[in-house]
Protein backbone atom coordinates (compact mmCIF):
# COMPACT_ATOMS: atom_id res chain seq x y z
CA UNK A 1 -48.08 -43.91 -5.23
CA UNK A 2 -46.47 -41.05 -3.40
CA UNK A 3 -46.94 -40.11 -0.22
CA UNK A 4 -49.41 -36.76 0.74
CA UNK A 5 -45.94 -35.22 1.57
CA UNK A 6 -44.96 -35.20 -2.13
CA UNK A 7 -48.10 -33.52 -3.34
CA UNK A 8 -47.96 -30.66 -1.06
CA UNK A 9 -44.60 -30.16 -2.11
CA UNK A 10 -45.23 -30.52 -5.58
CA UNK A 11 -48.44 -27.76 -5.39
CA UNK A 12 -46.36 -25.34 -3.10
CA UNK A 13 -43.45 -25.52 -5.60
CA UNK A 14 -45.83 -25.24 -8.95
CA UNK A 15 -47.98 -22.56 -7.41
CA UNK A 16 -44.88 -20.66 -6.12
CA UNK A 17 -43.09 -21.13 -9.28
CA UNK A 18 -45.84 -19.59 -11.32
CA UNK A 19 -46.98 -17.19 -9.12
CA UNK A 20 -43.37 -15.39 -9.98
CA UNK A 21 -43.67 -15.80 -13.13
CA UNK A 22 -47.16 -13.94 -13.64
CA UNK A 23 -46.05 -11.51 -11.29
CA UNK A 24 -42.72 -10.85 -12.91
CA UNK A 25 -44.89 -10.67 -16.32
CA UNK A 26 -47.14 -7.89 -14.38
CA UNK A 27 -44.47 -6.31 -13.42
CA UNK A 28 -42.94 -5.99 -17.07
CA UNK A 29 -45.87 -4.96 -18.71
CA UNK A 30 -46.35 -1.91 -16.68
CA UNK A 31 -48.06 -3.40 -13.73
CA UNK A 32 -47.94 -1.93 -10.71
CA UNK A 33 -46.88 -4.95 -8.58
CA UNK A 34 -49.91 -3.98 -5.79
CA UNK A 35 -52.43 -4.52 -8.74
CA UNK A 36 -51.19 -7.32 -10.11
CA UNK A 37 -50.22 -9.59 -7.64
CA UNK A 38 -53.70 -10.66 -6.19
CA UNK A 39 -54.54 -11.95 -9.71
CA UNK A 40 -51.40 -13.40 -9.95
CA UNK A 41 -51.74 -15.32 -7.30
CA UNK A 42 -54.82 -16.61 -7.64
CA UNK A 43 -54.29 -17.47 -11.41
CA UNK A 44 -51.02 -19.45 -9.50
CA UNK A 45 -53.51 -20.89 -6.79
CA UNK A 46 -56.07 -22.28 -9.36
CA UNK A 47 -53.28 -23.70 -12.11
CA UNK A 48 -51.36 -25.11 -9.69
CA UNK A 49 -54.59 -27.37 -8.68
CA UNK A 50 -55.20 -28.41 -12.01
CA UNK A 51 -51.42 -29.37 -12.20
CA UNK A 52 -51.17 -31.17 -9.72
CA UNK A 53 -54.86 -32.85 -9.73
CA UNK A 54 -54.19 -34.03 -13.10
CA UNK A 55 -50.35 -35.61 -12.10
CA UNK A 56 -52.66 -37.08 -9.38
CA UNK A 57 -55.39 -38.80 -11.30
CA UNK A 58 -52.36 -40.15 -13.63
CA UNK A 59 -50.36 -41.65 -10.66
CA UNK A 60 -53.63 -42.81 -8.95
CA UNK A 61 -54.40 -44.85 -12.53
CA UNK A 62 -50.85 -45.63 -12.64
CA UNK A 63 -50.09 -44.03 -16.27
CA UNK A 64 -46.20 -43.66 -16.87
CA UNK A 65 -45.11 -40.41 -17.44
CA UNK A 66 -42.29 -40.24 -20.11
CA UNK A 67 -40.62 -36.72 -18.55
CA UNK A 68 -40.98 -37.53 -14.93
CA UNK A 69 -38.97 -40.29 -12.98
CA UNK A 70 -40.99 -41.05 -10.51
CA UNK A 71 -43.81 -42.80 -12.57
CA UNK A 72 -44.68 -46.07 -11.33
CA UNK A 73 -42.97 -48.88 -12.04
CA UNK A 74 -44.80 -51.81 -14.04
């Protein structure tokens, strides 16, 4: 199973990644960014957890993942 290292990265680079994306949707629908980007980021914050909580439970229970290469090997 991978190391703690890997999950941070994995939940800074998920909630990161989203976080832009609900901000640059904000942003397009006529959003100021100052009022959007507190929701954003906590809507980033929470999905990221469930993200990376769920890839967690898999890799604890050692299901394969068909997309991702790092699934354990049997």
């Amino acid at each position: 199973m991978p190391g703690i290292g890997q999950w941070i990265m994995q939940y800074v680079l998920a909630a990161g990644t989203l976080f832009l994306i609900l901000v640059g949707i904000d942003i397009a629908s006529g959003t100021r960014f100052e009022d959007g980007v507190w929701s954003a980021l906590a809507w980033a914050v929470i999905s990221a957890a469930l993200f990376v909580g769920a890839r967690y439970n898999q890799a604890r229970k050692g299901i394969a993942c068909a997309l991702c290469k790092d699934s354990p090997k049997k």
